[in-house]
Protein backbone atom coordinates (compact mmCIF):
# COMPACT_ATOMS: atom_id res chain seq x y z
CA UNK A 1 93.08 87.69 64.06
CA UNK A 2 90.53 88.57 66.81
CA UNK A 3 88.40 90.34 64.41
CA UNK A 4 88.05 88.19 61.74
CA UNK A 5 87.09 85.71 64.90
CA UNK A 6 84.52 87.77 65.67
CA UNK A 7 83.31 88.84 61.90
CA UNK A 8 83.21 84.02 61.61
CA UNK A 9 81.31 84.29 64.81
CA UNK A 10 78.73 86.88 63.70
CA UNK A 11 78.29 85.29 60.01
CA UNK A 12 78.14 81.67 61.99
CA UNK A 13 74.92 83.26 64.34
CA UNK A 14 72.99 84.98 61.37
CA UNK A 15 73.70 81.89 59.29
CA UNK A 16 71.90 79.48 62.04
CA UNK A 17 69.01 82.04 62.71
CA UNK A 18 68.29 81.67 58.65
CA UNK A 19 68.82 77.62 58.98
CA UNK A 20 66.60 77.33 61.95
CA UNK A 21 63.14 78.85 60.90
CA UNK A 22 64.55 77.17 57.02
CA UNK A 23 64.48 73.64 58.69
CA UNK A 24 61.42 74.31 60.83
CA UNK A 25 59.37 75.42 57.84
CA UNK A 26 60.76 73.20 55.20
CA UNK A 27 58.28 70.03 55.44
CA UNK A 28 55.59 72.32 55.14
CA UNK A 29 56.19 73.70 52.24
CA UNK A 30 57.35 70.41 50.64
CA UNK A 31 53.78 69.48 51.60
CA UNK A 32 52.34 72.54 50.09
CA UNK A 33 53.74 71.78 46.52
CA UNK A 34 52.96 68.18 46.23
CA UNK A 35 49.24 68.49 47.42
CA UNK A 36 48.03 72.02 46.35
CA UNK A 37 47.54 74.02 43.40
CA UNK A 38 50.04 76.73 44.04
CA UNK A 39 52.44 77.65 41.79
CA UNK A 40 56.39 77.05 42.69
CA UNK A 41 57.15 80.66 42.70
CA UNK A 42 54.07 81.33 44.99
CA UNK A 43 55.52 78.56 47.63
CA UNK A 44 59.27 80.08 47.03
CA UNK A 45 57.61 83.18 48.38
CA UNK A 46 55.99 82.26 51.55
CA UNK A 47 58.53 79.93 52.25
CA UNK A 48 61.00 83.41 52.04
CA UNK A 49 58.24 85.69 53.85
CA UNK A 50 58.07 82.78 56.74
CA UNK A 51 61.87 82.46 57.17
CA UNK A 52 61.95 86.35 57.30
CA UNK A 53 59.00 86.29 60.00
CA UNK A 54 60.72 83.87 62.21
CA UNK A 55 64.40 85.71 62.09
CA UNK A 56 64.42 88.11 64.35
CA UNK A 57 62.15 85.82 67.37
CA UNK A 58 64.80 82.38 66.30
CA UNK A 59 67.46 85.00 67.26
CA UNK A 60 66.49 86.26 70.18
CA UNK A 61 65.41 82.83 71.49
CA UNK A 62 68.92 81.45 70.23
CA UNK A 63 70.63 84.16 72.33
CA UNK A 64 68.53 83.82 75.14
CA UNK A 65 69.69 80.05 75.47
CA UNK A 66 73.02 80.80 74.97
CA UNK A 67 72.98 83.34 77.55
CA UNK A 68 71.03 81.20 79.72
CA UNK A 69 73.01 77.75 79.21
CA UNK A 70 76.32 78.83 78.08
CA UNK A 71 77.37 82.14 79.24
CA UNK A 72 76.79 81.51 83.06
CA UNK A 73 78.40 77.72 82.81
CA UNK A 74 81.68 79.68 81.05
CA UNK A 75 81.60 82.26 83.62
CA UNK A 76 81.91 80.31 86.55
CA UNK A 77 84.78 78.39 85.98
């Protein structure tokens, strides 16, 4: 039980550093399809290449919080 806890928690931190940069980067490239002249599967692209640019600094950022924030505040109780 304590490693499929740990397999949810892993798949639950990859899955928010995808949403994160996804959400961030979203309204831009709704913008960039209604008032451009790029094709869909050109936006579909850099939307992809910017969510795969942002991964690995949302993560470490994400961590760093939760080291910050959580970790210590768990610690000392």
């Amino acid at each position: 039980m304590r490693v499929l806890g740990q397999i949810a928690e892993v798949v639950l931190w990859f899955a928010m550093w995808i949403a994160i940069p996804a959400a961030l980067l979203y309204p831009g490239v709704s913008w960039l399809v209604k008032h451009t002249q790029f094709s869909v599967e050109a936006v579909c692209n850099i939307y992809a290449l910017g969510i795969a640019i942002l991964f690995l600094p949302t993560g470490f950022l994400t961590h760093s919080i939760y080291r910050k924030f959580v970790l210590k505040r768990a610690i000392s109780n």
